[in-house]
PDB file of N, CA and C in Angstrom:
ATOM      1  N   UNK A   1     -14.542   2.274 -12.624  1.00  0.00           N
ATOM      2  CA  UNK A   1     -13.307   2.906 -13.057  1.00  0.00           C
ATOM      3  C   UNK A   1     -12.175   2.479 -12.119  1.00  0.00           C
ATOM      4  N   UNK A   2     -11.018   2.128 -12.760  1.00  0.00           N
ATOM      5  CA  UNK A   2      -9.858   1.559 -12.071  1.00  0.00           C
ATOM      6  C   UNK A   2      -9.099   3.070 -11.619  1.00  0.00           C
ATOM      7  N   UNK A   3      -8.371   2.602 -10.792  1.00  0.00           N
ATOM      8  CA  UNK A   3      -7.479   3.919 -10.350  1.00  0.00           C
ATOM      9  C   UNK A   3      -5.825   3.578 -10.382  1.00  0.00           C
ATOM     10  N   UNK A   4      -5.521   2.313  -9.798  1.00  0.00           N
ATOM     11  CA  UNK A   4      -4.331   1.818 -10.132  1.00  0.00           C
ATOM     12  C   UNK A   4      -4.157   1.178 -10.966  1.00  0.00           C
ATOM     13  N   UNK A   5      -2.644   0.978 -11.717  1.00  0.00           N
ATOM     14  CA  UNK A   5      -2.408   0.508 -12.928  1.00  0.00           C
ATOM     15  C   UNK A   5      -1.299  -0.601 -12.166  1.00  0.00           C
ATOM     16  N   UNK A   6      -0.432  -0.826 -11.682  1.00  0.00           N
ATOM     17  CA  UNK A   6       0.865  -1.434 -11.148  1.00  0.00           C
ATOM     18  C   UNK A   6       0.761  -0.830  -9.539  1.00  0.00           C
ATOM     19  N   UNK A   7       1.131  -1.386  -8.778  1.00  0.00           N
ATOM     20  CA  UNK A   7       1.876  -1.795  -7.375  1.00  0.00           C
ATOM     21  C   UNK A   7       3.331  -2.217  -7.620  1.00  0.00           C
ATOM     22  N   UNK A   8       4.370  -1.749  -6.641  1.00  0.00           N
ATOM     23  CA  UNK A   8       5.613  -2.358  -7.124  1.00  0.00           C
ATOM     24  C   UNK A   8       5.848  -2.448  -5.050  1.00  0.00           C
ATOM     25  N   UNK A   9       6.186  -3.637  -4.774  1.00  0.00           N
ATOM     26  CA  UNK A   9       6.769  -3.021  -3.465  1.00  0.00           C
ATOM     27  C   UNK A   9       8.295  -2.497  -3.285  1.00  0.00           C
ATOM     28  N   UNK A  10       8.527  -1.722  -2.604  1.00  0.00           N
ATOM     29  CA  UNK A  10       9.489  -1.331  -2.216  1.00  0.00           C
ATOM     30  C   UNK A  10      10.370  -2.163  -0.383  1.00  0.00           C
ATOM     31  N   UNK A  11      11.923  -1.345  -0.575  1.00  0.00           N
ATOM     32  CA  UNK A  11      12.326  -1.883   0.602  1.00  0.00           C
ATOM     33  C   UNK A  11      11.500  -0.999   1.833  1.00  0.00           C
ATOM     34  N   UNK A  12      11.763  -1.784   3.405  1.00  0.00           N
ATOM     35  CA  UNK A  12      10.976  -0.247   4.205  1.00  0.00           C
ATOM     36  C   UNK A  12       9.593  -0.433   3.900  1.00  0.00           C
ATOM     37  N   UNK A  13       8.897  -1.584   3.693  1.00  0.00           N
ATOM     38  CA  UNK A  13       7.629  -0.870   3.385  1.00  0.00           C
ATOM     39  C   UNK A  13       7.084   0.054   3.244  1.00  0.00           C
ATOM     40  N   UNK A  14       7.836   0.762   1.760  1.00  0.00           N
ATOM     41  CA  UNK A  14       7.242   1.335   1.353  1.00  0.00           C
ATOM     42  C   UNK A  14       6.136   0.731  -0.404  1.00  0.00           C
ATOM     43  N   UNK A  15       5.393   1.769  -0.539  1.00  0.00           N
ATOM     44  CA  UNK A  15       4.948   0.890  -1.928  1.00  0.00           C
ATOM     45  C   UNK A  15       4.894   1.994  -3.149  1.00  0.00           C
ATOM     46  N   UNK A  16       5.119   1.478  -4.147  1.00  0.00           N
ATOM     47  CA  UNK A  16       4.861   2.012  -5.412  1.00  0.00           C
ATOM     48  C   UNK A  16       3.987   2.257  -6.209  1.00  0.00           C
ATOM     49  N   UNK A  17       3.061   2.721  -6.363  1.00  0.00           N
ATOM     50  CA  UNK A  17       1.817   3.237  -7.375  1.00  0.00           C
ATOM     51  C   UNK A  17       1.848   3.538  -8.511  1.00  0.00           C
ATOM     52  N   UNK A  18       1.747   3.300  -9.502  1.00  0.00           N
ATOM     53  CA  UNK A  18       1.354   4.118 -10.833  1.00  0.00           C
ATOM     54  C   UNK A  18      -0.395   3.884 -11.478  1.00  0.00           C
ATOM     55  N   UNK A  19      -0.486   5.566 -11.164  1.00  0.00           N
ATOM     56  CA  UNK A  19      -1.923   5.545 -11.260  1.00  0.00           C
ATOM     57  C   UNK A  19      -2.430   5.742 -12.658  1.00  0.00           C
ATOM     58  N   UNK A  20      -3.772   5.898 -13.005  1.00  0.00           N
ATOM     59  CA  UNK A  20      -4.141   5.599 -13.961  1.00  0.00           C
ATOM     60  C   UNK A  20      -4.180   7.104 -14.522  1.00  0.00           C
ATOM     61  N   UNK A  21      -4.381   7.836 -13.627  1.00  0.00           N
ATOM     62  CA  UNK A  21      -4.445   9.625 -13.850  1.00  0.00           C
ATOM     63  C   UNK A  21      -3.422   9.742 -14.453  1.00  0.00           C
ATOM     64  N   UNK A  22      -1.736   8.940 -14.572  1.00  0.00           N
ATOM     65  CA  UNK A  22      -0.296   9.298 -14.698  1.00  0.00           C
ATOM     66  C   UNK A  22       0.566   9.650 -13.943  1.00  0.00           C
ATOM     67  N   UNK A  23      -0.173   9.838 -12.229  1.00  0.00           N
ATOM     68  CA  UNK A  23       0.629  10.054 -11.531  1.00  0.00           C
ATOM     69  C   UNK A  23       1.206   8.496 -11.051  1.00  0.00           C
ATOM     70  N   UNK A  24       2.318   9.246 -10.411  1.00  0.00           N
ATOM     71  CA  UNK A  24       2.915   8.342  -9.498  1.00  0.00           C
ATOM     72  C   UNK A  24       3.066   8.286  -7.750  1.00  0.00           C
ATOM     73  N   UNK A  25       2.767   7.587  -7.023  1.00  0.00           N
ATOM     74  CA  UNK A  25       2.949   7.544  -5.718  1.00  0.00           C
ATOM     75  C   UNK A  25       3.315   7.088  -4.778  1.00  0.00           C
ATOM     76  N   UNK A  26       4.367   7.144  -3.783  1.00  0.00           N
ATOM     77  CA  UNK A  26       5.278   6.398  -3.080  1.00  0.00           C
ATOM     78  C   UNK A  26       4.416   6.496  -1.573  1.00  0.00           C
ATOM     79  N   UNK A  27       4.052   5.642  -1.058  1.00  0.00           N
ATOM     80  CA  UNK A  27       3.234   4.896   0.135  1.00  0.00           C
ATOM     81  C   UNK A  27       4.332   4.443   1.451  1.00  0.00           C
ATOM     82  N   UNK A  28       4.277   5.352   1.982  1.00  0.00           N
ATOM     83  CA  UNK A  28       5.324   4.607   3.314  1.00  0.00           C
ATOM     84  C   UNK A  28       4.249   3.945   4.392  1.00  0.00           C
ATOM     85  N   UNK A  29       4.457   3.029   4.624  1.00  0.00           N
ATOM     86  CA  UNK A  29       3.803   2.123   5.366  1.00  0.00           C
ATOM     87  C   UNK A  29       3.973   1.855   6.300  1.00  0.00           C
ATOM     88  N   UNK A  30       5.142   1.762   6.414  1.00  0.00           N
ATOM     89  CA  UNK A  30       5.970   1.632   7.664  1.00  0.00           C
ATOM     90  C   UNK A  30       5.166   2.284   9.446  1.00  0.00           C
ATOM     91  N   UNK A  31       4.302   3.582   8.697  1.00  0.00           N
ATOM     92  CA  UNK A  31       4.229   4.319  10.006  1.00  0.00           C
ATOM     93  C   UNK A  31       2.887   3.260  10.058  1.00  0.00           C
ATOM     94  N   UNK A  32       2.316   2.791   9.580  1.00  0.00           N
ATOM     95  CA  UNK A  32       1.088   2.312   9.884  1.00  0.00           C
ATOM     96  C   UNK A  32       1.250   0.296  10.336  1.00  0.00           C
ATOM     97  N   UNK A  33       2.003   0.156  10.574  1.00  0.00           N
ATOM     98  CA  UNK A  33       2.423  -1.283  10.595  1.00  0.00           C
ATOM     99  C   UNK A  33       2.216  -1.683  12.306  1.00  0.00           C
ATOM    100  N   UNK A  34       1.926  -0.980  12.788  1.00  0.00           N
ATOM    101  CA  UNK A  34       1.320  -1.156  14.577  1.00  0.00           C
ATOM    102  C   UNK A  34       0.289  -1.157  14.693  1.00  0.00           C
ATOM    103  N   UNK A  35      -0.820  -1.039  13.812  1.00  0.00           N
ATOM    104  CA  UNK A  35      -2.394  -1.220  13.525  1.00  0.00           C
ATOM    105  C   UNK A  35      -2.825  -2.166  13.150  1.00  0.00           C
ATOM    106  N   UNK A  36      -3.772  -3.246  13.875  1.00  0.00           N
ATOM    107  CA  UNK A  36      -4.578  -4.465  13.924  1.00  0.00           C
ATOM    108  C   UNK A  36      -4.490  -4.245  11.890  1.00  0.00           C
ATOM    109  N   UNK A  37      -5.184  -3.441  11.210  1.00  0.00           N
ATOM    110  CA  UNK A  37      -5.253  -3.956   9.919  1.00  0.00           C
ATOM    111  C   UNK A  37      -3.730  -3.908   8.990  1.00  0.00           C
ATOM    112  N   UNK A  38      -3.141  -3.198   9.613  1.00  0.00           N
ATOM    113  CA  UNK A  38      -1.444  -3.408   8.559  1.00  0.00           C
ATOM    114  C   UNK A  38      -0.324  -4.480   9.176  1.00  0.00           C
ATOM    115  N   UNK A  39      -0.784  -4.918  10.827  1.00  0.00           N
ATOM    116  CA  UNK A  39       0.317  -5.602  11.361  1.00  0.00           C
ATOM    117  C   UNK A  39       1.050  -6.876  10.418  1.00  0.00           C
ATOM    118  N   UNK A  40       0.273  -7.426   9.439  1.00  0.00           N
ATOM    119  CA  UNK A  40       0.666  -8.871   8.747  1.00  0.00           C
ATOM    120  C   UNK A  40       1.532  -8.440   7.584  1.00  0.00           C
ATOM    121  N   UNK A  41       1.835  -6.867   7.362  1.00  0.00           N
ATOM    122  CA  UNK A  41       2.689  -6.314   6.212  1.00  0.00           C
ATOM    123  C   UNK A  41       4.292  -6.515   6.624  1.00  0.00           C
ATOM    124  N   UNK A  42       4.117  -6.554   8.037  1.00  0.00           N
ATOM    125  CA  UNK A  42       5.955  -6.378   9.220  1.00  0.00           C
ATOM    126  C   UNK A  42       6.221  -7.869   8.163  1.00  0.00           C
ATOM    127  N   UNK A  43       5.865  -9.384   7.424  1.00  0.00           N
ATOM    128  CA  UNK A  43       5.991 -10.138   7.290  1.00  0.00           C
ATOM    129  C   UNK A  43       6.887  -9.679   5.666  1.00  0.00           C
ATOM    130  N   UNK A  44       8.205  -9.672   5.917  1.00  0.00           N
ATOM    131  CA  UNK A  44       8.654  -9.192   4.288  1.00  0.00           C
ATOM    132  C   UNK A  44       7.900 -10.260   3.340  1.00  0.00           C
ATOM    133  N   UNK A  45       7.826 -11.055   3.291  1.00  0.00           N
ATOM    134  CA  UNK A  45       6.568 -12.223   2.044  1.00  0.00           C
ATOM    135  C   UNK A  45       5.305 -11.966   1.913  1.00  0.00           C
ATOM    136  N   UNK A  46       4.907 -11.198   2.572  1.00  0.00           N
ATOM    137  CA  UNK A  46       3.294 -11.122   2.563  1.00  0.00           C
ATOM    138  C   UNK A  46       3.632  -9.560   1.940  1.00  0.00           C
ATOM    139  N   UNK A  47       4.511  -8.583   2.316  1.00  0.00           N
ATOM    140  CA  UNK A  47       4.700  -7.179   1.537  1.00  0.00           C
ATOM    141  C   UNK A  47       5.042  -7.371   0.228  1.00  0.00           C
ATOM    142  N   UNK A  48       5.754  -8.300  -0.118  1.00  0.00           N
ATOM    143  CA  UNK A  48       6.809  -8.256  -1.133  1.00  0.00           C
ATOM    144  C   UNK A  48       5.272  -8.581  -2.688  1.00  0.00           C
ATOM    145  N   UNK A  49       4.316  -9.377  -1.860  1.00  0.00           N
ATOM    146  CA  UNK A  49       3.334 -10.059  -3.002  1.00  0.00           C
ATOM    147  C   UNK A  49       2.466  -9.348  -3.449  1.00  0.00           C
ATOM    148  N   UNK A  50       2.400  -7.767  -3.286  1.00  0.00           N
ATOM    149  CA  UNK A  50       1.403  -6.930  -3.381  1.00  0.00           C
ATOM    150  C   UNK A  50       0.731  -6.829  -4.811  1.00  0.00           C
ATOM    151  N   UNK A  51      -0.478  -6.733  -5.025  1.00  0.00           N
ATOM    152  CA  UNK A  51      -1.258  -7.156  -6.269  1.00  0.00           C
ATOM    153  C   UNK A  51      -1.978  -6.192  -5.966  1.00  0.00           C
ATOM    154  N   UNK A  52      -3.057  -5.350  -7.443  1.00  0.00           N
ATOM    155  CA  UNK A  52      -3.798  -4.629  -7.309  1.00  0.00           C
ATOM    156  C   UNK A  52      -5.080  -5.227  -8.392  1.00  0.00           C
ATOM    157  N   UNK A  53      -5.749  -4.871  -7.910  1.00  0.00           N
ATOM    158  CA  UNK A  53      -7.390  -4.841  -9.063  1.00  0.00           C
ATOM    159  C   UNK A  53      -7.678  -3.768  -9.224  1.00  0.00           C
ATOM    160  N   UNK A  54      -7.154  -2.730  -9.131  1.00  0.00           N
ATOM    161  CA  UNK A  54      -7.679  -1.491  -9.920  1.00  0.00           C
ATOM    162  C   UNK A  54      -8.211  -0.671  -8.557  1.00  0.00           C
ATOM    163  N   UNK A  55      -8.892  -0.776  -7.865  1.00  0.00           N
ATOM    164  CA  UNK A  55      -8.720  -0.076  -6.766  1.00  0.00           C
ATOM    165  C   UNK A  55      -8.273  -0.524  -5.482  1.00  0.00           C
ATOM    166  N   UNK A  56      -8.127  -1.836  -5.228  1.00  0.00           N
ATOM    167  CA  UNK A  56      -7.555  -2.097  -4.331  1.00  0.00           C
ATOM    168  C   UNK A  56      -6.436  -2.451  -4.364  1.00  0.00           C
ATOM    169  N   UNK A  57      -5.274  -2.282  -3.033  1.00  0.00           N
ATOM    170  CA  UNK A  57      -3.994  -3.069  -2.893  1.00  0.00           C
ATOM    171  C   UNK A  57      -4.263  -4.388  -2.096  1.00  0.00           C
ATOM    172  N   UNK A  58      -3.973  -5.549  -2.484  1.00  0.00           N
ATOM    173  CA  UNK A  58      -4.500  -6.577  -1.872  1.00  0.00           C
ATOM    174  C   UNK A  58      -3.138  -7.367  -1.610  1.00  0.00           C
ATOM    175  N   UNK A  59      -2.853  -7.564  -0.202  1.00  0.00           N
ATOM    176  CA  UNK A  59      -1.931  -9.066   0.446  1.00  0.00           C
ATOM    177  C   UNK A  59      -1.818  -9.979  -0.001  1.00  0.00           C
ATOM    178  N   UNK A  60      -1.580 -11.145   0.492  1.00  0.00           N
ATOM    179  CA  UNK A  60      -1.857 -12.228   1.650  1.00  0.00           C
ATOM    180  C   UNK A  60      -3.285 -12.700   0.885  1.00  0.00           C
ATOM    181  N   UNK A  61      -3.319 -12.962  -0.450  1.00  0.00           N
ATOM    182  CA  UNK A  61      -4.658 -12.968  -1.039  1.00  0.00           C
ATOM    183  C   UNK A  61      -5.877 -12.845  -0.292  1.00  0.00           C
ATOM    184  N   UNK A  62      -6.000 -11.415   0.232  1.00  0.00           N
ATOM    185  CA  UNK A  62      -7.264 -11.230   0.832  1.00  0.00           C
ATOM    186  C   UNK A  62      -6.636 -10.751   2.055  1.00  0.00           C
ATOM    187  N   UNK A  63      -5.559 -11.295   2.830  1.00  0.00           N
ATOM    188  CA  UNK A  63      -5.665 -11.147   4.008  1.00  0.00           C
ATOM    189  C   UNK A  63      -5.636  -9.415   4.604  1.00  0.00           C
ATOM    190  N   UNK A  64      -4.883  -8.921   3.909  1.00  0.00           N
ATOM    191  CA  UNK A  64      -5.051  -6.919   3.925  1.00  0.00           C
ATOM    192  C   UNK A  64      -5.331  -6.357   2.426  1.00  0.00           C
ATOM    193  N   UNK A  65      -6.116  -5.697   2.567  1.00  0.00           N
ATOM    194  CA  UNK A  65      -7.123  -5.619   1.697  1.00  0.00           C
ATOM    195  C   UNK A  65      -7.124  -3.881   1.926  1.00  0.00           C
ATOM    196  N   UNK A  66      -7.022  -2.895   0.767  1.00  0.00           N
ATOM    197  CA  UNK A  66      -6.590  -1.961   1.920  1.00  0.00           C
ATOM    198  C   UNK A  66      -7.064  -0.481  -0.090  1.00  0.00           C
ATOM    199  N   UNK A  67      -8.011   0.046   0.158  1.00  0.00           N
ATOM    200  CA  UNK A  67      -8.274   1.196  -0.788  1.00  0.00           C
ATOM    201  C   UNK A  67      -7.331   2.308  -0.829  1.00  0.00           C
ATOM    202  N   UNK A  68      -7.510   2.555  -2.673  1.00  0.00           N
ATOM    203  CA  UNK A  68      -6.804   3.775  -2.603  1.00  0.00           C
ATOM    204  C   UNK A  68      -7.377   4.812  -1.604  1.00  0.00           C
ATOM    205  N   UNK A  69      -8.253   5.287  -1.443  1.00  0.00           N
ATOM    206  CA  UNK A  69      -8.358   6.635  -0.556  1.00  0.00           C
ATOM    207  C   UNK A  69      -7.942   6.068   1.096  1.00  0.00           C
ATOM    208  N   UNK A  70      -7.636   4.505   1.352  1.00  0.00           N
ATOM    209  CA  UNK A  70      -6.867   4.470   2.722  1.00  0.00           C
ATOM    210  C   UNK A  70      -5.373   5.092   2.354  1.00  0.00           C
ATOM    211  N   UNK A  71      -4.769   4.511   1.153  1.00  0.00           N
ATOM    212  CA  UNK A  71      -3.261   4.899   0.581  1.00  0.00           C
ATOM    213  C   UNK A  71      -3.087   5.973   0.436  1.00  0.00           C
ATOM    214  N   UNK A  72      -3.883   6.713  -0.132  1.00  0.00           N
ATOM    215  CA  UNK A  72      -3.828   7.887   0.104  1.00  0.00           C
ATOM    216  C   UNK A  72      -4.140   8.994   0.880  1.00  0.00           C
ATOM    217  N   UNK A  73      -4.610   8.500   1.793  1.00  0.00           N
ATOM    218  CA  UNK A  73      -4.710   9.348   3.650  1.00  0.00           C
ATOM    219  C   UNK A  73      -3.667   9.178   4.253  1.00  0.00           C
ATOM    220  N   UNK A  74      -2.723   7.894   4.211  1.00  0.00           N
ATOM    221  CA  UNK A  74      -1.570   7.526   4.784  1.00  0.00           C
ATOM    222  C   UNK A  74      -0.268   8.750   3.952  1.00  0.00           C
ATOM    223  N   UNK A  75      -0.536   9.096   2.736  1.00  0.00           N
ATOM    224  CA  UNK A  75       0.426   9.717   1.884  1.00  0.00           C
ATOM    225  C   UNK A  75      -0.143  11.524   2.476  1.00  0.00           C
ATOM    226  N   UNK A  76      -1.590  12.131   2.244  1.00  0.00           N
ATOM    227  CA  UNK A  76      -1.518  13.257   2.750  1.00  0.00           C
ATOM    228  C   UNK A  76      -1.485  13.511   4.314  1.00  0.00           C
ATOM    229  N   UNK A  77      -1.836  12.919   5.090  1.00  0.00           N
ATOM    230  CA  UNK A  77      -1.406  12.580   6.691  1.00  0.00           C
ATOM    231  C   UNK A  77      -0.055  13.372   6.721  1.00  0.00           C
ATOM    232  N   UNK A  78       0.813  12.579   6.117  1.00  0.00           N
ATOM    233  CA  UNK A  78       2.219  12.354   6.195  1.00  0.00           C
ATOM    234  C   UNK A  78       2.678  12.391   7.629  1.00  0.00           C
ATOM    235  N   UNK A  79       2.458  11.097   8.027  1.00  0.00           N
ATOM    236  CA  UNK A  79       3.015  10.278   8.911  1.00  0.00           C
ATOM    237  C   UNK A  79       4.119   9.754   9.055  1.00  0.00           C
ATOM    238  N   UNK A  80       5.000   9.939   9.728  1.00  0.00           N
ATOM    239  CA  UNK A  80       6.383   9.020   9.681  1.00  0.00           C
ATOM    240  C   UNK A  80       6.280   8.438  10.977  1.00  0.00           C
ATOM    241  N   UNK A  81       7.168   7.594  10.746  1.00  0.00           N
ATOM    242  CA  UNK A  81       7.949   6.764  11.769  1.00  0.00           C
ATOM    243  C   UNK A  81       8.309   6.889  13.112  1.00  0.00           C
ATOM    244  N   UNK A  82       8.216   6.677  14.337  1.00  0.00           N
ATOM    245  CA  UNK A  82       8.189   7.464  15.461  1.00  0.00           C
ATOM    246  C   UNK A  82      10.469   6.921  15.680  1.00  0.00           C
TER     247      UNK A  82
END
């Protein structure tokens, strides 16, 4: 079962979701971009190319590779920006 339908990136790394449930979900990323697995997102070309397969958000074809339930720990966390 797929969970995402579209990825859209946003400015700010942030990202766009539209899920398959009908919701919608806005992903700030930003707070997570100092971590060995998000550091290659700071690259606006490698953010801007964001692609999904249904449960994953995928880079850099392959290079961050990153599940909805990571996207969505980053969204209930609610983490910002220092």
């Amino acid at each position: 079962m797929s969970y995402i339908k579209t990825v859209v990136p946003m400015k700010d790394q942030r990202l766009f979701m539209d899920m398959e449930s009908g919701s919608n979900v806005i992903v700030d990323l930003s707070v997570k971009l100092n971590t060995m697995k998000y550091k290659d997102l700071t690259d606006e070309r490698i953010f801007r190319n964001a692609k999904t397969d249904g449960d994953y958000v995928i880079w850099g074809d392959g290079r961050v590779k990153v599940t909805v339930k990571e996207l969505m720990d980053v969204v209930l966390m609610g983490e910002y920006p220092e």
